[in-house]
C-alpha atoms as a PDB file:
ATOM      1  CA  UNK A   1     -84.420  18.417  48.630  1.00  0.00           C
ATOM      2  CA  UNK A   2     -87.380  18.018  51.003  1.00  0.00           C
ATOM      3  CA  UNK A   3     -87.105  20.207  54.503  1.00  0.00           C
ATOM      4  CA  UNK A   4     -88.173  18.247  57.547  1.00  0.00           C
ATOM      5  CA  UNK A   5     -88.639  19.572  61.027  1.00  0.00           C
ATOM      6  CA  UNK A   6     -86.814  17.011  63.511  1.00  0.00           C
ATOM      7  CA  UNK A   7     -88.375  18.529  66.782  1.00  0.00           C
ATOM      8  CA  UNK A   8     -92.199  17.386  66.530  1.00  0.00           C
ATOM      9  CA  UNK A   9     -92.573  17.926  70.268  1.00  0.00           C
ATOM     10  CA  UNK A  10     -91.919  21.677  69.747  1.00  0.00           C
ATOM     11  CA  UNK A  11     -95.181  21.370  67.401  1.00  0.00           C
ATOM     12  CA  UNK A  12     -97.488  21.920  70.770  1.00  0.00           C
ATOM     13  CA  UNK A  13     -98.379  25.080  71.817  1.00  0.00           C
ATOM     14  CA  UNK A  14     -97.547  26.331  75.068  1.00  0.00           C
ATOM     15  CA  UNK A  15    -100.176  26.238  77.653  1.00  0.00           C
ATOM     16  CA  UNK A  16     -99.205  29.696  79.235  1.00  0.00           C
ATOM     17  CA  UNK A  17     -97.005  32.372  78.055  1.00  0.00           C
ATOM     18  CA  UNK A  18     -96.597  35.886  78.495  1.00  0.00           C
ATOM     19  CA  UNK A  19     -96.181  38.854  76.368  1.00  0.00           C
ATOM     20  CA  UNK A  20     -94.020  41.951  78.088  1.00  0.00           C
ATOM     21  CA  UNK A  21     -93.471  45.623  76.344  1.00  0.00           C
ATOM     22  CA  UNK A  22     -90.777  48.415  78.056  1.00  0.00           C
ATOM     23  CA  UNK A  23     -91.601  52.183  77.374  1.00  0.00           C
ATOM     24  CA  UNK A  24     -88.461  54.823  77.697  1.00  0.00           C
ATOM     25  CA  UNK A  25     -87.402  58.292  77.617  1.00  0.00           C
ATOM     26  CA  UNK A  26     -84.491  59.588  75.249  1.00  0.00           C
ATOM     27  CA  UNK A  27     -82.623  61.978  77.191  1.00  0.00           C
ATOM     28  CA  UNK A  28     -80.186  63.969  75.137  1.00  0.00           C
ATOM     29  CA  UNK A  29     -76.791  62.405  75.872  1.00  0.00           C
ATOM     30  CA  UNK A  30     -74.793  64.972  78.605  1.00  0.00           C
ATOM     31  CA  UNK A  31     -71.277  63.216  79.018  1.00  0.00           C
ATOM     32  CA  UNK A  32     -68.463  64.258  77.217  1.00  0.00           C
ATOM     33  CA  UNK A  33     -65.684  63.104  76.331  1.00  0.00           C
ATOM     34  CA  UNK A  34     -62.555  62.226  79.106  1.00  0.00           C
ATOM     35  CA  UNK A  35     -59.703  63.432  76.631  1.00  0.00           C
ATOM     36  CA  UNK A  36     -60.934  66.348  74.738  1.00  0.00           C
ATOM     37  CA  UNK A  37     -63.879  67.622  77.569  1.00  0.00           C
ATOM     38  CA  UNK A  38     -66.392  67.796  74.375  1.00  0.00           C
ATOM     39  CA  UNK A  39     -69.805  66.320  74.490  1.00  0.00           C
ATOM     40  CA  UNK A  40     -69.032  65.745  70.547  1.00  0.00           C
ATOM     41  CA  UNK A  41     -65.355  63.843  70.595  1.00  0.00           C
ATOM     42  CA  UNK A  42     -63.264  65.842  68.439  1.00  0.00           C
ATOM     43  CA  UNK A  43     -60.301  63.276  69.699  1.00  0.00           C
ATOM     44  CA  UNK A  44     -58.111  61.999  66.243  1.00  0.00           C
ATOM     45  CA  UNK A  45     -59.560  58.504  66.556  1.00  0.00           C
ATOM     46  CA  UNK A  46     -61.720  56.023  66.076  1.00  0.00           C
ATOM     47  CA  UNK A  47     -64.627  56.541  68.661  1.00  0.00           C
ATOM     48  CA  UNK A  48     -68.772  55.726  69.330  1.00  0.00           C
ATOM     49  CA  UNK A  49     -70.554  58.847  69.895  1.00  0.00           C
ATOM     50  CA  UNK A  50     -73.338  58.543  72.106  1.00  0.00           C
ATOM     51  CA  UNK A  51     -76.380  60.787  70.839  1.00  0.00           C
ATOM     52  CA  UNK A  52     -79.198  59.795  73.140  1.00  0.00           C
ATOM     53  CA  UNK A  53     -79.501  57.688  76.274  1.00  0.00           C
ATOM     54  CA  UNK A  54     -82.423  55.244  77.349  1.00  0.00           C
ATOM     55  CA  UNK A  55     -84.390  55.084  80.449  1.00  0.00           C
ATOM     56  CA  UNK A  56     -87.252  52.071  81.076  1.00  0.00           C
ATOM     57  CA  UNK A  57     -90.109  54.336  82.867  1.00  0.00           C
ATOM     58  CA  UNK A  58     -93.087  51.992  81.435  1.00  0.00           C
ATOM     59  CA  UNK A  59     -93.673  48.255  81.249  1.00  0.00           C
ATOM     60  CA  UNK A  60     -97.058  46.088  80.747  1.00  0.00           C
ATOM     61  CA  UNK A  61     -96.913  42.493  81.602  1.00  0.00           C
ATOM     62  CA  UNK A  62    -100.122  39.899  79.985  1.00  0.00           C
ATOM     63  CA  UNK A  63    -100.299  35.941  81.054  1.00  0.00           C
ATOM     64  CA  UNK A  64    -102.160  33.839  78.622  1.00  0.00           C
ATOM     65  CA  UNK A  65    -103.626  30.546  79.215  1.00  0.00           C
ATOM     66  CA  UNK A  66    -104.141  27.631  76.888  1.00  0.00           C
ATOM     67  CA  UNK A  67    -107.485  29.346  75.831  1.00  0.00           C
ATOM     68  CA  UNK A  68    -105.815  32.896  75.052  1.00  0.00           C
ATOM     69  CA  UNK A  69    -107.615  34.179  78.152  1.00  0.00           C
ATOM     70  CA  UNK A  70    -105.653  37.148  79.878  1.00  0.00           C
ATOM     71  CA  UNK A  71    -105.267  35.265  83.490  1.00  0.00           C
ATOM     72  CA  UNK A  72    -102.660  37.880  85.049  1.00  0.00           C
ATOM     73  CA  UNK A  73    -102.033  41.699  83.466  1.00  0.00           C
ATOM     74  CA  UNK A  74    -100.040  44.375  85.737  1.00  0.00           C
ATOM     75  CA  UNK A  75     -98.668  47.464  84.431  1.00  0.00           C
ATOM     76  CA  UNK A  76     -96.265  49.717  86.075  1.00  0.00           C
ATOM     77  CA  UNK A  77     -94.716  53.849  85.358  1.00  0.00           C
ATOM     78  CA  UNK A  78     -91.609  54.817  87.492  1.00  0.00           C
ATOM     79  CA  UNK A  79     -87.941  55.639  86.634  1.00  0.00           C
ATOM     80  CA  UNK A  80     -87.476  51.899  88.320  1.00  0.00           C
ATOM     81  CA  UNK A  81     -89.406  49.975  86.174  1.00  0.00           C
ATOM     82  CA  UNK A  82     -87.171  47.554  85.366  1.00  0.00           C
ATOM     83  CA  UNK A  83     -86.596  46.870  88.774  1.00  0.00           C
ATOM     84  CA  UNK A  84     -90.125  46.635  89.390  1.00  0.00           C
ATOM     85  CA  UNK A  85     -90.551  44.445  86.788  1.00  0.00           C
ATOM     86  CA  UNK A  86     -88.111  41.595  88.349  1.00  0.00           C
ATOM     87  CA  UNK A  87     -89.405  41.952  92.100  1.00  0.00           C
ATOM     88  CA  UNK A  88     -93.090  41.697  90.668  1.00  0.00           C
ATOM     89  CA  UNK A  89     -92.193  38.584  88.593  1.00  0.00           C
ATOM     90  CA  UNK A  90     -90.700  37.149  91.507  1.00  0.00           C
ATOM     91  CA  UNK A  91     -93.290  38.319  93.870  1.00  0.00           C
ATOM     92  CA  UNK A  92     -96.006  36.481  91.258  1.00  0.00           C
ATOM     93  CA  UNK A  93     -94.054  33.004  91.535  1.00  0.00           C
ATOM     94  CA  UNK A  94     -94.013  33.194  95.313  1.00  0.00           C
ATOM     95  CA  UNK A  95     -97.776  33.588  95.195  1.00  0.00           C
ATOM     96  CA  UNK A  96     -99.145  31.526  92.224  1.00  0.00           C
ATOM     97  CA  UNK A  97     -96.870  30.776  89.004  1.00  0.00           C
ATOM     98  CA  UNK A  98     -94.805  27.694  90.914  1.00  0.00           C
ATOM     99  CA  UNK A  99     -98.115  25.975  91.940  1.00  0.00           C
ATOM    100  CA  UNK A 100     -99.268  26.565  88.662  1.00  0.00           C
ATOM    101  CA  UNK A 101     -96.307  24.701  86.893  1.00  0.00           C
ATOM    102  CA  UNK A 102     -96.094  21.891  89.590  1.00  0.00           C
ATOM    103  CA  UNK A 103    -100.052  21.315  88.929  1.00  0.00           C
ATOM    104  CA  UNK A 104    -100.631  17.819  87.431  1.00  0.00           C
ATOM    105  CA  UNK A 105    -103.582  16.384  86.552  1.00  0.00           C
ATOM    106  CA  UNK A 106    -104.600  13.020  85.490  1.00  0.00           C
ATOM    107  CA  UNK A 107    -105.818  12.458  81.794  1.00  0.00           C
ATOM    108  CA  UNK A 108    -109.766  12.264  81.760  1.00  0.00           C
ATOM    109  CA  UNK A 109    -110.422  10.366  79.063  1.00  0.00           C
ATOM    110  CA  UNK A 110    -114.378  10.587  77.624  1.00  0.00           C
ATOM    111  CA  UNK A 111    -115.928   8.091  74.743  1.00  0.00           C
ATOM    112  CA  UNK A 112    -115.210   9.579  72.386  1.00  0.00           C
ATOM    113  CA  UNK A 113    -111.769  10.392  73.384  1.00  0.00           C
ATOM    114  CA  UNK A 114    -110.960   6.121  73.778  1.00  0.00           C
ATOM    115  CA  UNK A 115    -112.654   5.678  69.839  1.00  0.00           C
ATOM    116  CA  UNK A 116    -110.378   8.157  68.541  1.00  0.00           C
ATOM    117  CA  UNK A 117    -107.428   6.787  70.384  1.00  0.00           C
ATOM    118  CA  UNK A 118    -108.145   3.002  69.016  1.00  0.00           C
ATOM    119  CA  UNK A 119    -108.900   4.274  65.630  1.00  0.00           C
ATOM    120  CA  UNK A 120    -105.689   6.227  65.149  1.00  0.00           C
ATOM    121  CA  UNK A 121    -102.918   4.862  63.640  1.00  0.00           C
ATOM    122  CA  UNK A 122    -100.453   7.273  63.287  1.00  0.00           C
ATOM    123  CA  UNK A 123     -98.752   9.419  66.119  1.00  0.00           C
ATOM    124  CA  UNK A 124    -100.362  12.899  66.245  1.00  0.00           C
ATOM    125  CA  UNK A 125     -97.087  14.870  66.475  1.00  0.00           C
ATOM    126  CA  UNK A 126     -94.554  13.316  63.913  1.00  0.00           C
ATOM    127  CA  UNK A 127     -97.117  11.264  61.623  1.00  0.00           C
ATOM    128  CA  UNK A 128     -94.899   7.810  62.501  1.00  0.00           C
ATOM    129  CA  UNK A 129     -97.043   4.564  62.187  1.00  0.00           C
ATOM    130  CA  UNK A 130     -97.156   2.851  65.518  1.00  0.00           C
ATOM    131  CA  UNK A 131     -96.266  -0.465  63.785  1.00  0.00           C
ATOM    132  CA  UNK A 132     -93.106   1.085  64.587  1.00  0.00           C
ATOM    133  CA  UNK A 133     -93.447   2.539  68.269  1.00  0.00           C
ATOM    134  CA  UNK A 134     -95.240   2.332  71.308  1.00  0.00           C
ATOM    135  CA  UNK A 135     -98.655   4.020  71.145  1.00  0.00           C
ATOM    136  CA  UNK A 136     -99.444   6.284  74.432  1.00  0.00           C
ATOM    137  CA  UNK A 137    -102.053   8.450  75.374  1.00  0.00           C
ATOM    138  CA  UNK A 138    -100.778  12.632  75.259  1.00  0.00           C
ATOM    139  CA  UNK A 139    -102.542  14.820  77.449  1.00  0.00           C
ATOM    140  CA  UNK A 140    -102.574  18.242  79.039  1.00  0.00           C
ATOM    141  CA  UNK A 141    -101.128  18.074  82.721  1.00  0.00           C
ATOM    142  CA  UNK A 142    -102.921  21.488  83.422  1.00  0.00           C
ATOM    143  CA  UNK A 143    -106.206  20.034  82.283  1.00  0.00           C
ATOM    144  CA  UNK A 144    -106.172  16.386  82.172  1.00  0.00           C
ATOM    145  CA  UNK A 145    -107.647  17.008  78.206  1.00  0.00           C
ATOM    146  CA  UNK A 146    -107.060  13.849  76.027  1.00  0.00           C
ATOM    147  CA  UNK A 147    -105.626  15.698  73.067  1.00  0.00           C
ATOM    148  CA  UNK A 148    -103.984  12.619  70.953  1.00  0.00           C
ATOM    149  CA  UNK A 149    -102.570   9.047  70.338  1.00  0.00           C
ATOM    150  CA  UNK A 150     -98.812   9.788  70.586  1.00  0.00           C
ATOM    151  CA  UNK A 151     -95.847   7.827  69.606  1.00  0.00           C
ATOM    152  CA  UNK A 152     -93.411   6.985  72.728  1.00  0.00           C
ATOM    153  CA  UNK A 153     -90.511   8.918  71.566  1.00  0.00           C
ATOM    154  CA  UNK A 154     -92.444  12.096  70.955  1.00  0.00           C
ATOM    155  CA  UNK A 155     -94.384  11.758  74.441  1.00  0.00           C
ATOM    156  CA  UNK A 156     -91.490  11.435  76.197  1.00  0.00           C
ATOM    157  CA  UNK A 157     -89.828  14.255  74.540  1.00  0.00           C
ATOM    158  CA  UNK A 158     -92.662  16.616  74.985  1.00  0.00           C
ATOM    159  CA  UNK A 159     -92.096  17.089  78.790  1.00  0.00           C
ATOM    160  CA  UNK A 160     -94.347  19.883  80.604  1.00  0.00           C
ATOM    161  CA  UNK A 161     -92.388  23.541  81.000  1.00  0.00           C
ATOM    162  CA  UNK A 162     -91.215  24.396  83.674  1.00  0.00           C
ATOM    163  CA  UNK A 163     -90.413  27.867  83.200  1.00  0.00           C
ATOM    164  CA  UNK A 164     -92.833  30.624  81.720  1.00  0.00           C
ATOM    165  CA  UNK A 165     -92.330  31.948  78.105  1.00  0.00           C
ATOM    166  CA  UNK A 166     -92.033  35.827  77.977  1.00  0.00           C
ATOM    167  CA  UNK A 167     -91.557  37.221  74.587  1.00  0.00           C
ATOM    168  CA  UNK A 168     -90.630  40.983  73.572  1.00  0.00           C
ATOM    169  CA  UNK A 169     -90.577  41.892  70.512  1.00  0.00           C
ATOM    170  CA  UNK A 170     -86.516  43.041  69.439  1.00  0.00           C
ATOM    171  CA  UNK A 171     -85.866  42.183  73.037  1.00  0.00           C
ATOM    172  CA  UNK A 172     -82.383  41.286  72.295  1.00  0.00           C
ATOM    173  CA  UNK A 173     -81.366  44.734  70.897  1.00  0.00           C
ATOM    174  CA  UNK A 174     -83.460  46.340  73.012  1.00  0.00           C
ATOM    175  CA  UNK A 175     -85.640  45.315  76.168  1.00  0.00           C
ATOM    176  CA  UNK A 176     -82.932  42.343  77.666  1.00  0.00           C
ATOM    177  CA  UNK A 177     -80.125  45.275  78.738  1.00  0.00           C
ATOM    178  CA  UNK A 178     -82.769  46.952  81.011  1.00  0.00           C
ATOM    179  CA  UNK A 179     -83.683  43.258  82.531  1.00  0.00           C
ATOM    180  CA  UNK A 180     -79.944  42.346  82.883  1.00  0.00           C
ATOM    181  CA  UNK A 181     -78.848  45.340  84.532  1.00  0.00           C
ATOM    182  CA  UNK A 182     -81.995  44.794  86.992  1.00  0.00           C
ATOM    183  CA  UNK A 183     -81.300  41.447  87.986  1.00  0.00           C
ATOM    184  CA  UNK A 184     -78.287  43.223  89.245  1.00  0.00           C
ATOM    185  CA  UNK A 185     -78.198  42.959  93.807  1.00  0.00           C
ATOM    186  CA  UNK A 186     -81.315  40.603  93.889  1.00  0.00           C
ATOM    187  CA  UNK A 187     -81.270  37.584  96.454  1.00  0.00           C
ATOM    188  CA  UNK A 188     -84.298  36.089  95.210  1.00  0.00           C
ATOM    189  CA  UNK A 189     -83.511  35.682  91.356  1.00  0.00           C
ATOM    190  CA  UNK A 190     -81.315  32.350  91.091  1.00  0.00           C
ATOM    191  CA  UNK A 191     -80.112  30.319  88.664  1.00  0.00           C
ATOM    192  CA  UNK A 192     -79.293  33.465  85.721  1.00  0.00           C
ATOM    193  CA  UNK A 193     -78.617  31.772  82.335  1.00  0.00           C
ATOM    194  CA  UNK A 194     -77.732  34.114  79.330  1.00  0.00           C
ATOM    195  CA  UNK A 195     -77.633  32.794  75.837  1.00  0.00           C
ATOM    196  CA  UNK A 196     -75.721  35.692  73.755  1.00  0.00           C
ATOM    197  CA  UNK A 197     -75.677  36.211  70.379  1.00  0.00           C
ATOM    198  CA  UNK A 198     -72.711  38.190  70.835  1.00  0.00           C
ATOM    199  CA  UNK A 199     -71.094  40.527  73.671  1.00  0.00           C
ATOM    200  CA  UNK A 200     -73.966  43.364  72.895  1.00  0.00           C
ATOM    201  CA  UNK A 201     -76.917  41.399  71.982  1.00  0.00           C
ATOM    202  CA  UNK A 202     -78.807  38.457  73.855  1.00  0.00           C
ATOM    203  CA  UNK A 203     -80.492  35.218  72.516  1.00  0.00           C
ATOM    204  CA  UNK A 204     -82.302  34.836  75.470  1.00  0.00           C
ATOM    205  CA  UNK A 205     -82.463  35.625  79.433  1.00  0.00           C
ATOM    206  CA  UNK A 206     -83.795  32.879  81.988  1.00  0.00           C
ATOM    207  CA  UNK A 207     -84.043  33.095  85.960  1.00  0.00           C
ATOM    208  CA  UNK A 208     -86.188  31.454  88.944  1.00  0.00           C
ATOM    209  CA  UNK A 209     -89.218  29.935  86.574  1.00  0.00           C
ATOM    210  CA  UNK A 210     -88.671  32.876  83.909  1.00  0.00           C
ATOM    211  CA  UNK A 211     -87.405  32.309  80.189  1.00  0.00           C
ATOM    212  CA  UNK A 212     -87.186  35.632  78.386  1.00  0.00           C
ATOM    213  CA  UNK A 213     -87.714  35.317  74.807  1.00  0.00           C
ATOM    214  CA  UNK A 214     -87.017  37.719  71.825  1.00  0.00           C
ATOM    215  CA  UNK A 215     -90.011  37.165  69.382  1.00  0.00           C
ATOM    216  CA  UNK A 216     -88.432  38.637  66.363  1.00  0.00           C
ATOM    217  CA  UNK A 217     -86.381  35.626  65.879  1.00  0.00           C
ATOM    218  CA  UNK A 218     -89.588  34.086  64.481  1.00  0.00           C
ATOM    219  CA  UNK A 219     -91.393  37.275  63.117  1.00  0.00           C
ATOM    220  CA  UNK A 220     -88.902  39.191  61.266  1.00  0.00           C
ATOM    221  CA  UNK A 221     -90.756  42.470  60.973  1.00  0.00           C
ATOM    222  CA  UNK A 222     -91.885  45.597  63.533  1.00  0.00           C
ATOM    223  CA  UNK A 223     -95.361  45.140  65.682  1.00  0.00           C
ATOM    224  CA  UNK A 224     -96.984  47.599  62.885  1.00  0.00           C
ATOM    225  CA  UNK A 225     -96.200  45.497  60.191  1.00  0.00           C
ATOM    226  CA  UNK A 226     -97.288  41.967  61.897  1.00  0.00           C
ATOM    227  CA  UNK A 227    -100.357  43.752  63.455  1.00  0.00           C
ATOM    228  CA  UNK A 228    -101.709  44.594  60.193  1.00  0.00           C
ATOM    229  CA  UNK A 229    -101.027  41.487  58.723  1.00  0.00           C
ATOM    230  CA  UNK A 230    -104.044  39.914  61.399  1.00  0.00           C
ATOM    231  CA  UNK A 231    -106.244  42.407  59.544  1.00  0.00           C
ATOM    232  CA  UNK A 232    -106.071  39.736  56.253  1.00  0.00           C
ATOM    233  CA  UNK A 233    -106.189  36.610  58.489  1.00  0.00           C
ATOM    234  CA  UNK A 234    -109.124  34.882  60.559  1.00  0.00           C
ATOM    235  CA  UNK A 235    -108.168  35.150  64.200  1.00  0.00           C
ATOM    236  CA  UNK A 236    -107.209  31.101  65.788  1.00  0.00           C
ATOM    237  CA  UNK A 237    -105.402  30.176  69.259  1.00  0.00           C
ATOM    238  CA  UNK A 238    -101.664  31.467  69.010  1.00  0.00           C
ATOM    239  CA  UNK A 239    -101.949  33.546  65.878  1.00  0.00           C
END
């Protein structure tokens, strides 16, 4: 059998995403137990004993453009900083981020650019011949860049975002409780989506023009582990 992926227009990179990391204390856990008054239950059942609790006090936000440039960083300490961490998101698409995704430029195609395009005979993205499809110029709407001679389907199928990407890194075990219990009382986050994976965990978390992503559904290993893989690779766009 021969694995194929179906979703070619997933194949792009993103243009901008955004990486986001919470910091917490570990208070020792103080409340005890409503039957027996013991901070360890000694209740003849079936119980969860709490042994530490978890405070957000830290978070560091990074925007990346198409180029891997750093175009926004902000970092914030307080016992609210998950609460800071919504009203600055929102404050940054009142500013900038929702002129940035309605920005559309025109393709700018050079010489070059048109000789590629009538030479290629293939789409770029899922390798069909064009004997079968429409052929249609693909290009970035951030940047107008030509970047390929695209089947119909596929350019119609890779539509712009219109949200940004945030990973974190175990975010659904982890990070996503703090950012659901702050989007808790907000009038200007709209339009909360949550994708569980079950009642405790969460696939992902999107509001406003935020999609909240959980990156170690594609790397399957801790931030030590992945970091010193990039020691034994050369460095390229998105690695």
């Amino acid at each position: 059998p021969v694995m194929t992926f179906k979703n070619y227009h997933n194949q792009y990179p993103l243009e901008y995403i955004a990486f986001l990391d919470f910091e917490c204390v570990l208070p020792k856990a103080t409340k005890t137990c409503e039957e027996c008054s013991h901070l360890r239950c000694k209740c003849d059942k079936s119980f969860t004993e709490p042994v530490s609790e978890q405070y957000p006090i830290v978070y560091s936000l990074v925007i990346l453009d198409q180029d891997c440039e750093i175009i926004h960083e902000h970092t914030y300490a307080g016992e609210d900083a998950a609460d800071n961490l919504i009203d600055h998101l929102v404050e940054q698409e009142e500013t900038w981020l929702t002129n940035l995704f309605s920005t559309q430029i025109q393709i700018n195609l050079t010489e070059t650019d048109i000789k590629t395009y009538e030479k290629t005979n293939e789409c770029y993205m899922c390798h069909s011949d064009f004997e079968e499809d429409i052929k249609c110029h693909d290009h970035c709407h951030y940047t107008g860049k030509f970047l390929g001679a695209i089947c119909q389907q596929c350019n119609l199928l890779r539509r712009r975002p219109k949200k940004l990407n945030i990973f974190l890194h175990n975010g659904s075990k982890y990070d996503f409780h703090f950012i659901i219990k702050a989007l808790n009382d907000k009038p200007k986050v709209k339009n909360i989506n949550i994708l569980p994976y079950n009642s405790e965990n969460f696939r992902t978390i999107s509001f406003n023009s935020f999609l909240f992503v959980d990156s170690m559904s594609f790397l399957q290993n801790s931030l030590a582990k992945l970091s010193d893989c990039l020691l034994y690779t050369s460095p390229s766009p998105r690695d």
